[in-house]
PDB file of N, CA and C in Angstrom:
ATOM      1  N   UNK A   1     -23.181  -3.057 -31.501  1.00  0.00           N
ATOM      2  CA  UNK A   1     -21.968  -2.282 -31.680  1.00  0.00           C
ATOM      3  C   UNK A   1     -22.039  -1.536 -33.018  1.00  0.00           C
ATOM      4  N   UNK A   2     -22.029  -0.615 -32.990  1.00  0.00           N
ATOM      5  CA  UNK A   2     -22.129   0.400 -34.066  1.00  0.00           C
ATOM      6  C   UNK A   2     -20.120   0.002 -35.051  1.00  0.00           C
ATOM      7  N   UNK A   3     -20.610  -0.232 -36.526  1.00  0.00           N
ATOM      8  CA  UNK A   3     -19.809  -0.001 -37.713  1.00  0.00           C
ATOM      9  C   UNK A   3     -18.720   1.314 -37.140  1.00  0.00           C
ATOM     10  N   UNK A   4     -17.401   1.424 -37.722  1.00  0.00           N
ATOM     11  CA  UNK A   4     -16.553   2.140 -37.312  1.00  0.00           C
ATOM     12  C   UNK A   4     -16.968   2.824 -39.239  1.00  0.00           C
ATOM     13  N   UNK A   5     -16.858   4.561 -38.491  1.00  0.00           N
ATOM     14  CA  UNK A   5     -17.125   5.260 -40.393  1.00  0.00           C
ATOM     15  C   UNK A   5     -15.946   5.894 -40.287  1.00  0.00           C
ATOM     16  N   UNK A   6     -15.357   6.192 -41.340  1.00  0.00           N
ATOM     17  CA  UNK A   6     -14.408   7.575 -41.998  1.00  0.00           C
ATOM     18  C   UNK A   6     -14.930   8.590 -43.231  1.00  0.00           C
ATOM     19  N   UNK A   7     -15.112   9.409 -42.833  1.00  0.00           N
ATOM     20  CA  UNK A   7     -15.938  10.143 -43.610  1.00  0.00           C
ATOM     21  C   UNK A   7     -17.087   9.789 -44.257  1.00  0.00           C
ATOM     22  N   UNK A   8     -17.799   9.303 -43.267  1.00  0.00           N
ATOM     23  CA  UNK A   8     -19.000   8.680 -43.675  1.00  0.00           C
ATOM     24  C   UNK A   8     -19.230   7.361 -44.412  1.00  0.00           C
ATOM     25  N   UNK A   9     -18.383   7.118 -44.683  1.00  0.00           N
ATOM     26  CA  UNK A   9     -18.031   5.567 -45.309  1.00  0.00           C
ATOM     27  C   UNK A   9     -17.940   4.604 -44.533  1.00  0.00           C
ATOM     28  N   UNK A  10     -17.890   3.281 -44.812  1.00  0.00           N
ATOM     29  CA  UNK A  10     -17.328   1.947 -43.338  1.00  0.00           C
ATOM     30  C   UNK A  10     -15.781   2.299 -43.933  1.00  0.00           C
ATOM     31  N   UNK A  11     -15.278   2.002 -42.251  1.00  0.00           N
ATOM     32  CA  UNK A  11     -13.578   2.046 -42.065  1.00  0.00           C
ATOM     33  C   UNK A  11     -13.281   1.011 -43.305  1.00  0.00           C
ATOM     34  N   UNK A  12     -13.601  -0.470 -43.692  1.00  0.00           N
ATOM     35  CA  UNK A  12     -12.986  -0.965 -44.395  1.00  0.00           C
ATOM     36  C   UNK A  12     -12.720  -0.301 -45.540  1.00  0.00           C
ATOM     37  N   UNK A  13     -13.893   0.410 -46.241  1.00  0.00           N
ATOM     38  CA  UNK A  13     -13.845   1.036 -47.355  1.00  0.00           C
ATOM     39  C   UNK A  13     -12.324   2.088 -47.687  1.00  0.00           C
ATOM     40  N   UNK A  14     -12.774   2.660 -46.331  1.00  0.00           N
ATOM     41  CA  UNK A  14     -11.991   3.730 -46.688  1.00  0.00           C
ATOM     42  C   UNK A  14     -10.353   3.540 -46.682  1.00  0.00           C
ATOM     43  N   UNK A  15     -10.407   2.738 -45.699  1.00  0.00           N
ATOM     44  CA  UNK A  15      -8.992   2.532 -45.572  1.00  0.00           C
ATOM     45  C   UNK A  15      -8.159   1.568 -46.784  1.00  0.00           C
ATOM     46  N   UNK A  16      -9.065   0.870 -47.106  1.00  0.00           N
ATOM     47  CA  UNK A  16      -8.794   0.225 -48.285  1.00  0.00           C
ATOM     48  C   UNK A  16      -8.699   1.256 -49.288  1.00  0.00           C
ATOM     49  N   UNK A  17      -9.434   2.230 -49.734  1.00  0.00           N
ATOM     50  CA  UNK A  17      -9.333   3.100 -50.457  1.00  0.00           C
ATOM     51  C   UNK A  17      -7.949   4.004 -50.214  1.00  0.00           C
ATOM     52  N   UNK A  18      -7.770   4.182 -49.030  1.00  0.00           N
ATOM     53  CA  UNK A  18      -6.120   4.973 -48.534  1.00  0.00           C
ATOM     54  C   UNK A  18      -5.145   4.432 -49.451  1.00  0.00           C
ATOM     55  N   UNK A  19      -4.814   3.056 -48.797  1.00  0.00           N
ATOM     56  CA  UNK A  19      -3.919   2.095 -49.287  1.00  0.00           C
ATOM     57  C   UNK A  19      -3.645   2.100 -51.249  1.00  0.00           C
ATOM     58  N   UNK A  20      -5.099   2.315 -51.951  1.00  0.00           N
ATOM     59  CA  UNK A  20      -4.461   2.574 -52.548  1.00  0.00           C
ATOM     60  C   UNK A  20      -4.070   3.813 -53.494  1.00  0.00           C
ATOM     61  N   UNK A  21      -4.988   4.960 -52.900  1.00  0.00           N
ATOM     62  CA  UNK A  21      -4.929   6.233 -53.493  1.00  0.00           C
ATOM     63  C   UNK A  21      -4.278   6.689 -51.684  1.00  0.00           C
ATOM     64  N   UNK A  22      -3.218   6.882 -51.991  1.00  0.00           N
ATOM     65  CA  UNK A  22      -2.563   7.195 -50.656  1.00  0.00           C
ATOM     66  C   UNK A  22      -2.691   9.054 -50.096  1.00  0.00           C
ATOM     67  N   UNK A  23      -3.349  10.302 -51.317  1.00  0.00           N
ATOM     68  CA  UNK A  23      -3.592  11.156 -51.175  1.00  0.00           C
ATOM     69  C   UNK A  23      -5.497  11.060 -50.602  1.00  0.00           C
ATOM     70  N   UNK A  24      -5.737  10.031 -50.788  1.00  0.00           N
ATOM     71  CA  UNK A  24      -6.626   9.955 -49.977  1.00  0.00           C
ATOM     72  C   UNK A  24      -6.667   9.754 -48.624  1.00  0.00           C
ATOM     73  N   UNK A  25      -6.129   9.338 -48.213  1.00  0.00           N
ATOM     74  CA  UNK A  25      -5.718   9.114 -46.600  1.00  0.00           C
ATOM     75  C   UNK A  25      -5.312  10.308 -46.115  1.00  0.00           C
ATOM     76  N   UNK A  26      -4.459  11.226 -46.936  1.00  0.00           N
ATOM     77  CA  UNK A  26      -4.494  12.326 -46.052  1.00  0.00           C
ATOM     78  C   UNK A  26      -5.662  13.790 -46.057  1.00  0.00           C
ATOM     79  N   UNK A  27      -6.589  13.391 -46.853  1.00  0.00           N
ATOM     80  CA  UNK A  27      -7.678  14.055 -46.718  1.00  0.00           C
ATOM     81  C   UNK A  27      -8.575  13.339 -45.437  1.00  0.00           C
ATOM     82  N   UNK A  28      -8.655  11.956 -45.242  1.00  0.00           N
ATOM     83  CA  UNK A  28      -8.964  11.376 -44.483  1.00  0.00           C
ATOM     84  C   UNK A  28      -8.853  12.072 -43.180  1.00  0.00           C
ATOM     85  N   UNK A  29      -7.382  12.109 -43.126  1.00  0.00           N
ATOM     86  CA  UNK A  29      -6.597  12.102 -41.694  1.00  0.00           C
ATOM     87  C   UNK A  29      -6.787  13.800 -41.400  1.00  0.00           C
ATOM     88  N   UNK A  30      -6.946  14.833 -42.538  1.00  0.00           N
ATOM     89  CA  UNK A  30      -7.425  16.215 -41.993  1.00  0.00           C
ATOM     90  C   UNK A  30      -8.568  16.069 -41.967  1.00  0.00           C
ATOM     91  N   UNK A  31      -9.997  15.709 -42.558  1.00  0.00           N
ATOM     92  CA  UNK A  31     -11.216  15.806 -42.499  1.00  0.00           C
ATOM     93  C   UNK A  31     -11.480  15.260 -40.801  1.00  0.00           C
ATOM     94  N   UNK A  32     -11.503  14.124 -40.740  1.00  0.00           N
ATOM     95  CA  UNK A  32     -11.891  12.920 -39.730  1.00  0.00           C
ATOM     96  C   UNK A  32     -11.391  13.341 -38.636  1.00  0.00           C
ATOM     97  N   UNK A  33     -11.549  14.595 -37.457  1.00  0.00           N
ATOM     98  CA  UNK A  33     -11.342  14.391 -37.046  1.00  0.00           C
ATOM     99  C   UNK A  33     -11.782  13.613 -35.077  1.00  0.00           C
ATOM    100  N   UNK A  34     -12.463  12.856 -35.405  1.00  0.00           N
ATOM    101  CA  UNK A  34     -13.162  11.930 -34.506  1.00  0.00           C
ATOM    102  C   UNK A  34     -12.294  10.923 -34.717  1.00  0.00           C
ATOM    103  N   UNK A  35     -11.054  10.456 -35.589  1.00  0.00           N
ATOM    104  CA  UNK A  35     -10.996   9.027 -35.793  1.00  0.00           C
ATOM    105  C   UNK A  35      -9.729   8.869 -34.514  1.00  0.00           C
ATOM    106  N   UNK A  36     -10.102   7.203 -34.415  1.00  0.00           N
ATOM    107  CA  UNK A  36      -9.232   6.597 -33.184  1.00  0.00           C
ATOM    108  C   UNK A  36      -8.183   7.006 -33.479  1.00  0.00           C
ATOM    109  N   UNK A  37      -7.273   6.504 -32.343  1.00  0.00           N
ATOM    110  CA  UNK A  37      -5.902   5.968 -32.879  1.00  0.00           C
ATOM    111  C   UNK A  37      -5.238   5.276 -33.904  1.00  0.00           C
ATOM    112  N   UNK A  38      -6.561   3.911 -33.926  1.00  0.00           N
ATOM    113  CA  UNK A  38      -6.106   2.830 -35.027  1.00  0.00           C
ATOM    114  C   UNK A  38      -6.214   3.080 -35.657  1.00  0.00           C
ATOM    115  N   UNK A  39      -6.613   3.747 -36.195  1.00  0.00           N
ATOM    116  CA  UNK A  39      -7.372   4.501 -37.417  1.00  0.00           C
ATOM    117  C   UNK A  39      -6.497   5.316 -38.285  1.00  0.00           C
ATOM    118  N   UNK A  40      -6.074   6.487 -37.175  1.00  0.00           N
ATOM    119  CA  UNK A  40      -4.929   7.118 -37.683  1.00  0.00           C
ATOM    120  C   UNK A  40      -3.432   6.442 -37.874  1.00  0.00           C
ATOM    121  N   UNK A  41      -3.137   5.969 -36.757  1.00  0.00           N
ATOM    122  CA  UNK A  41      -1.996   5.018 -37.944  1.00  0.00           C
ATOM    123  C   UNK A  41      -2.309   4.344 -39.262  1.00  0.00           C
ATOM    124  N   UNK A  42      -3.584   3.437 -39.174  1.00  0.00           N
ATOM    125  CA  UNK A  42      -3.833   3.133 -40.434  1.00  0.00           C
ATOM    126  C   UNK A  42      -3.366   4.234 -41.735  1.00  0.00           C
ATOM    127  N   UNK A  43      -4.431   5.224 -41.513  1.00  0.00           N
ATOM    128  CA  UNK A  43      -4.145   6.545 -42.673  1.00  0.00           C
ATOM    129  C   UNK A  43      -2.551   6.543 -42.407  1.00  0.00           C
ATOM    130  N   UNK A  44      -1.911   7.002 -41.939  1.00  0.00           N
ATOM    131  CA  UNK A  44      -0.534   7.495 -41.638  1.00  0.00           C
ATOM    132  C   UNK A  44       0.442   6.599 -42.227  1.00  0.00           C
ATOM    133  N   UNK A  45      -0.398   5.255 -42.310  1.00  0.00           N
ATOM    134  CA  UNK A  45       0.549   4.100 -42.858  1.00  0.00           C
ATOM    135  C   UNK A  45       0.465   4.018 -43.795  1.00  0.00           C
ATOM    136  N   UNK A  46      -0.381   4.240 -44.633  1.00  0.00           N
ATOM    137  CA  UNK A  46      -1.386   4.283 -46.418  1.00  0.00           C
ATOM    138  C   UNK A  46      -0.112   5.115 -46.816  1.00  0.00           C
ATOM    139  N   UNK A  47       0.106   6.126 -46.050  1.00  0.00           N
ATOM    140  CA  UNK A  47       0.644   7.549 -46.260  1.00  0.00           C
ATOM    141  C   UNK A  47       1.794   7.362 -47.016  1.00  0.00           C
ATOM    142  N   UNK A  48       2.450   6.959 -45.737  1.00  0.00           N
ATOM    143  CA  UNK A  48       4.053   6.612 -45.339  1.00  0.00           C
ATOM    144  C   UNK A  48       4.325   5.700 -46.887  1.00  0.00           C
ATOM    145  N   UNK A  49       3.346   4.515 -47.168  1.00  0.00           N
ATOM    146  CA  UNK A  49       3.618   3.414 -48.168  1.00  0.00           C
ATOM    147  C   UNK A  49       3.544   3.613 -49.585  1.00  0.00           C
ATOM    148  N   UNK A  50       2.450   4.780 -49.704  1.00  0.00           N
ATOM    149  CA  UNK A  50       1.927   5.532 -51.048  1.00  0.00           C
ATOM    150  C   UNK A  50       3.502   6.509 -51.541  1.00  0.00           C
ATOM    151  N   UNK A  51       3.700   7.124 -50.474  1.00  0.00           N
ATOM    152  CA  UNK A  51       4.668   8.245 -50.606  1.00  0.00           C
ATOM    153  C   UNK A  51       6.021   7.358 -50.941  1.00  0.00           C
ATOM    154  N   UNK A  52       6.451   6.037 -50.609  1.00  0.00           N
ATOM    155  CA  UNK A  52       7.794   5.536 -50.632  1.00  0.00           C
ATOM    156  C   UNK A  52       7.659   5.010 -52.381  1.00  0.00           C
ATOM    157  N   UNK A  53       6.251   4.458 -52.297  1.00  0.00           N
ATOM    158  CA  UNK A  53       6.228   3.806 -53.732  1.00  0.00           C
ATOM    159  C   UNK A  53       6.531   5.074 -54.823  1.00  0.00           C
ATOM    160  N   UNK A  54       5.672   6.047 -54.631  1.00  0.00           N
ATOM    161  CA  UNK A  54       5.897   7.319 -55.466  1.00  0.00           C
ATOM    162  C   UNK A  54       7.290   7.531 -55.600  1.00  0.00           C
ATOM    163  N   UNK A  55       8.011   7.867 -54.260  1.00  0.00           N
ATOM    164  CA  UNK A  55       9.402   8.350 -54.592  1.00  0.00           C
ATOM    165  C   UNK A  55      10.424   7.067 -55.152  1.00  0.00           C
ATOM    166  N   UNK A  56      10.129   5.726 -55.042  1.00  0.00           N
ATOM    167  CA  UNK A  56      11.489   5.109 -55.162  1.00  0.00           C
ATOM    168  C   UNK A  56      10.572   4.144 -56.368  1.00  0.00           C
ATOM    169  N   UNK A  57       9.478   4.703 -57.344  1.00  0.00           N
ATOM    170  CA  UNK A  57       8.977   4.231 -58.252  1.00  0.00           C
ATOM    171  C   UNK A  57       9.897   3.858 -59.518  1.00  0.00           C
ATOM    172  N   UNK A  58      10.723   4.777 -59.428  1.00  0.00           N
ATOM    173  CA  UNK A  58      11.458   4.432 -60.572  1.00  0.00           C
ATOM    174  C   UNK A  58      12.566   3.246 -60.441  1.00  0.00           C
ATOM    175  N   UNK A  59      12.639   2.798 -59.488  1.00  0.00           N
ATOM    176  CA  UNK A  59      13.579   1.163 -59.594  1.00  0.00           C
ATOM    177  C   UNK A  59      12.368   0.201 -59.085  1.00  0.00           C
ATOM    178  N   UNK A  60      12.886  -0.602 -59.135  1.00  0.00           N
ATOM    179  CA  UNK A  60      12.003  -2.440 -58.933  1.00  0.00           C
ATOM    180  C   UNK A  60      11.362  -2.204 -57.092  1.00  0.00           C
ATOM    181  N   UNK A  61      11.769  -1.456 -56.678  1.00  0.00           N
ATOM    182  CA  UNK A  61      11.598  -1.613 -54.467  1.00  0.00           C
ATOM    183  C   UNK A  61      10.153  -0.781 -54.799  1.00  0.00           C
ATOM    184  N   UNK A  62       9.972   0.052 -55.463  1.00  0.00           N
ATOM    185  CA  UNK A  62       8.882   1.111 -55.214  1.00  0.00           C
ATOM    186  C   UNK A  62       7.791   0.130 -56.141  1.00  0.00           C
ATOM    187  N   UNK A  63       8.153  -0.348 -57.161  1.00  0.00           N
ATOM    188  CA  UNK A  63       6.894  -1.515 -57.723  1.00  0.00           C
ATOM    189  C   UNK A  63       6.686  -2.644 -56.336  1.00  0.00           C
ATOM    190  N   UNK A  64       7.726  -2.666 -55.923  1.00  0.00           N
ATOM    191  CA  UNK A  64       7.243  -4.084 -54.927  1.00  0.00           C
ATOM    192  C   UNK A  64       6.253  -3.401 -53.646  1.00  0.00           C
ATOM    193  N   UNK A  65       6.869  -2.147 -53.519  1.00  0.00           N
ATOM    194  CA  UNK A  65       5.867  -1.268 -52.003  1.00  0.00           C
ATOM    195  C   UNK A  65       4.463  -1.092 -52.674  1.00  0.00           C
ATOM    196  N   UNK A  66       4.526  -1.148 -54.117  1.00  0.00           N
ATOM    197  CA  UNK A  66       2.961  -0.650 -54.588  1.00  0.00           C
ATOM    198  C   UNK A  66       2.411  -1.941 -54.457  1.00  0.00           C
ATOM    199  N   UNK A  67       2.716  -3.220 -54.732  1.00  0.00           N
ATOM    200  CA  UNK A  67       1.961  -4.446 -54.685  1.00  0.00           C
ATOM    201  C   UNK A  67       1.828  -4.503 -53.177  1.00  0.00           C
ATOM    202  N   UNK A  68       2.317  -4.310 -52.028  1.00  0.00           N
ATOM    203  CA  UNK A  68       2.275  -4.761 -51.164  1.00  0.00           C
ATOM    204  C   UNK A  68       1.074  -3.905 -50.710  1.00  0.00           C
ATOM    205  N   UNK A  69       1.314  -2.990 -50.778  1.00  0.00           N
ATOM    206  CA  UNK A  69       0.042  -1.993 -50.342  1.00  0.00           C
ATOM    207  C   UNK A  69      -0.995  -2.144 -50.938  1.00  0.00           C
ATOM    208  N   UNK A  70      -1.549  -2.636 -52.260  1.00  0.00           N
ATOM    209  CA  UNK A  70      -2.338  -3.128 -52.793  1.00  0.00           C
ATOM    210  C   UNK A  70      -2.803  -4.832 -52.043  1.00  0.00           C
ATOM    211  N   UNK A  71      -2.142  -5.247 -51.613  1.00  0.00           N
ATOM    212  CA  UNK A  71      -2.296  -6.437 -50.796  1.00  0.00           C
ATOM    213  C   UNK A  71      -2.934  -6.222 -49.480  1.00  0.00           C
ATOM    214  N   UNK A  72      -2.606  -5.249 -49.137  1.00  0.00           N
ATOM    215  CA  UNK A  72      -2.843  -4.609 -47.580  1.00  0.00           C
ATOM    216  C   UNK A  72      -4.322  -3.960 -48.049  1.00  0.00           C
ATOM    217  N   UNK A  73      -4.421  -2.958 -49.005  1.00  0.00           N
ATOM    218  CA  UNK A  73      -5.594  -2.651 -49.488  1.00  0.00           C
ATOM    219  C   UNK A  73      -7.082  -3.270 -49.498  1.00  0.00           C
ATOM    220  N   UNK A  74      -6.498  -4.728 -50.459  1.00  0.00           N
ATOM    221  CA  UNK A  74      -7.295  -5.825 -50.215  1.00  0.00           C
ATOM    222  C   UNK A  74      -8.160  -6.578 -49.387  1.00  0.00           C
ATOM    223  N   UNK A  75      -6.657  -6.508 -48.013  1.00  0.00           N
ATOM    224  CA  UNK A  75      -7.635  -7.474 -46.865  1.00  0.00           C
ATOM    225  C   UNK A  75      -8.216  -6.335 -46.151  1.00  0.00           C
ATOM    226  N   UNK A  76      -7.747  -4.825 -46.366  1.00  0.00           N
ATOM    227  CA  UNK A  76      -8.998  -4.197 -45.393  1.00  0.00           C
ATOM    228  C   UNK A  76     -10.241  -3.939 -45.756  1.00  0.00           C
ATOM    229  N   UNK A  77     -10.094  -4.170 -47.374  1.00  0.00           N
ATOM    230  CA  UNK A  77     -11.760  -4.320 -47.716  1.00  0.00           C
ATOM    231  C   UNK A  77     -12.303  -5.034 -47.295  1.00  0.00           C
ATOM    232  N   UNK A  78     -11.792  -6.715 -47.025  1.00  0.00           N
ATOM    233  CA  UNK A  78     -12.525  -7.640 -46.453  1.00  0.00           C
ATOM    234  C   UNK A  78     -12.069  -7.536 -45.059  1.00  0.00           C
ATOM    235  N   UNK A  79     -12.066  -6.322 -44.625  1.00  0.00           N
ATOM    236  CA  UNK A  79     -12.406  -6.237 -42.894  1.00  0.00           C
ATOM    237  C   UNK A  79     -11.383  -6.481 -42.335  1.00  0.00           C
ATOM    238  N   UNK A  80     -10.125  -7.358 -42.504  1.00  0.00           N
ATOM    239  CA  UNK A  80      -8.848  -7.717 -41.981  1.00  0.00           C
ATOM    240  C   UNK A  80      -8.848  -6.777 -40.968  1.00  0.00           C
ATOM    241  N   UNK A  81      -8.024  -7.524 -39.722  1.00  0.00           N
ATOM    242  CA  UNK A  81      -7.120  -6.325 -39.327  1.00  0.00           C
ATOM    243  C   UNK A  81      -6.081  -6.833 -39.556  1.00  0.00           C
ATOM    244  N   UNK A  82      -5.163  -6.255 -40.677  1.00  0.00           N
ATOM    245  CA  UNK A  82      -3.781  -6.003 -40.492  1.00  0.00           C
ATOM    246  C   UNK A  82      -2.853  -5.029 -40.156  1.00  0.00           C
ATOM    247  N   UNK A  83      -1.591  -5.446 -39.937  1.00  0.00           N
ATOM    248  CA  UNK A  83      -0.835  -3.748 -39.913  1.00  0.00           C
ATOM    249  C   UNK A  83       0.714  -4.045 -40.602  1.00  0.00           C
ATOM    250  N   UNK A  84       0.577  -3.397 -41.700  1.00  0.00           N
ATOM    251  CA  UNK A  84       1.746  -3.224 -42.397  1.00  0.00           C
ATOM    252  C   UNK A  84       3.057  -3.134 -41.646  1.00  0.00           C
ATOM    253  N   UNK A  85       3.928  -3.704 -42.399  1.00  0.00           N
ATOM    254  CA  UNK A  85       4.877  -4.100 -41.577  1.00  0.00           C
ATOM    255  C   UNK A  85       6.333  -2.712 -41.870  1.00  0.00           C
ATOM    256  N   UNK A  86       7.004  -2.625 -40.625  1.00  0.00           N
ATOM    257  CA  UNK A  86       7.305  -1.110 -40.626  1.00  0.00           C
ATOM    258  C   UNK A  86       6.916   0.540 -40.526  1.00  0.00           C
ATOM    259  N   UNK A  87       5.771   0.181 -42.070  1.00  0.00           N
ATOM    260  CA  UNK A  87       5.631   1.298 -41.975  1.00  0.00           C
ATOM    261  C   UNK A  87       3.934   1.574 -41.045  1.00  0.00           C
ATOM    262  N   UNK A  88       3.944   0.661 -39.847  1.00  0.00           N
ATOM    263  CA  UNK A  88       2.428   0.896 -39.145  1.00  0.00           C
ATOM    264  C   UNK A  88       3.243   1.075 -38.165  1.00  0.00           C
ATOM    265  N   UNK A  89       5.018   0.847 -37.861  1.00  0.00           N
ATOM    266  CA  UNK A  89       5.332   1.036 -36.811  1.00  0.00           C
ATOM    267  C   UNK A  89       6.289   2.669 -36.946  1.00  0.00           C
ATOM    268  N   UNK A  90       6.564   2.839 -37.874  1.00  0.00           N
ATOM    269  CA  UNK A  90       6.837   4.200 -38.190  1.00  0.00           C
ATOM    270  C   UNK A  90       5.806   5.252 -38.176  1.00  0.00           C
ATOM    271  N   UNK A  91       4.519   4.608 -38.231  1.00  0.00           N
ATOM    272  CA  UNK A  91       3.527   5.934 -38.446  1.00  0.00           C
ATOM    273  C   UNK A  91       2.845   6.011 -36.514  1.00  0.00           C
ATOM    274  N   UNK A  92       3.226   4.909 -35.774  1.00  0.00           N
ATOM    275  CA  UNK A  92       3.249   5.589 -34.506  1.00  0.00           C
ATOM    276  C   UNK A  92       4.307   6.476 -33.951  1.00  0.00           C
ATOM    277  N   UNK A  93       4.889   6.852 -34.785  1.00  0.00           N
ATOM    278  CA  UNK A  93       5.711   7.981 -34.282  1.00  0.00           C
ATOM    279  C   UNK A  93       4.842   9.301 -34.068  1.00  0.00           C
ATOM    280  N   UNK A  94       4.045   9.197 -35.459  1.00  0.00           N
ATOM    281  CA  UNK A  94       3.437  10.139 -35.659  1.00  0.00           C
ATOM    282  C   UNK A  94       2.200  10.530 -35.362  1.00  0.00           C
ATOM    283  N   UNK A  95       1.923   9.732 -34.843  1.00  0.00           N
ATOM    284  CA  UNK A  95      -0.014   9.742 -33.789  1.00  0.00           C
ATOM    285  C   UNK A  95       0.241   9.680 -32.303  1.00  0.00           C
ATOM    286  N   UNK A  96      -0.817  10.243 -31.782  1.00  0.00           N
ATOM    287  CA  UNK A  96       0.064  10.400 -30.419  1.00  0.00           C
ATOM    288  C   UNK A  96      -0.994   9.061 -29.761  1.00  0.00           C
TER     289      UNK A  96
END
């Protein structure tokens, strides 16, 4: 079974890399375009989590979305599959 890549990288990498440079994911998500479904929610979810921490950074909720996504970050380096909670179900809105 052939490694899953994103831009030439292994999926763990990259997606781990999304999670926590969240403007990376959306270079991801325009470059890539071969990637699954799962895939793209993944990016879409990096997205969604990067963008909430940015905007609601300035009170205590947007420090807690940055640790969490940094947590999420984590286990997809070590291959996890997880899926963030909410915002993996908000970003199937947005993948078809």
């Amino acid at each position: 079974m052939e490694e899953k890549k994103i831009m030439g990288m292994p999926a763990n990498v990259a997606l781990g890399l999304s999670y926590l440079v969240w403007p990376f994911a959306i270079v991801c998500l325009c470059v890539d375009k071969e990637a699954d479904r799962e895939t793209k929610l993944d990016l879409v979810a990096a997205i969604i989590l990067g963008a909430a921490a940015t905007v609601l950074s300035f009170i205590c909720i947007g420090t807690v979305i940055w640790v969490y996504a940094v947590v999420i970050a984590i286990m997809k380096f070590m291959g996890k599959d997880i899926k963030p909670i909410l915002a993996y179900d908000l970003a199937g809105k947005f993948v078809n």
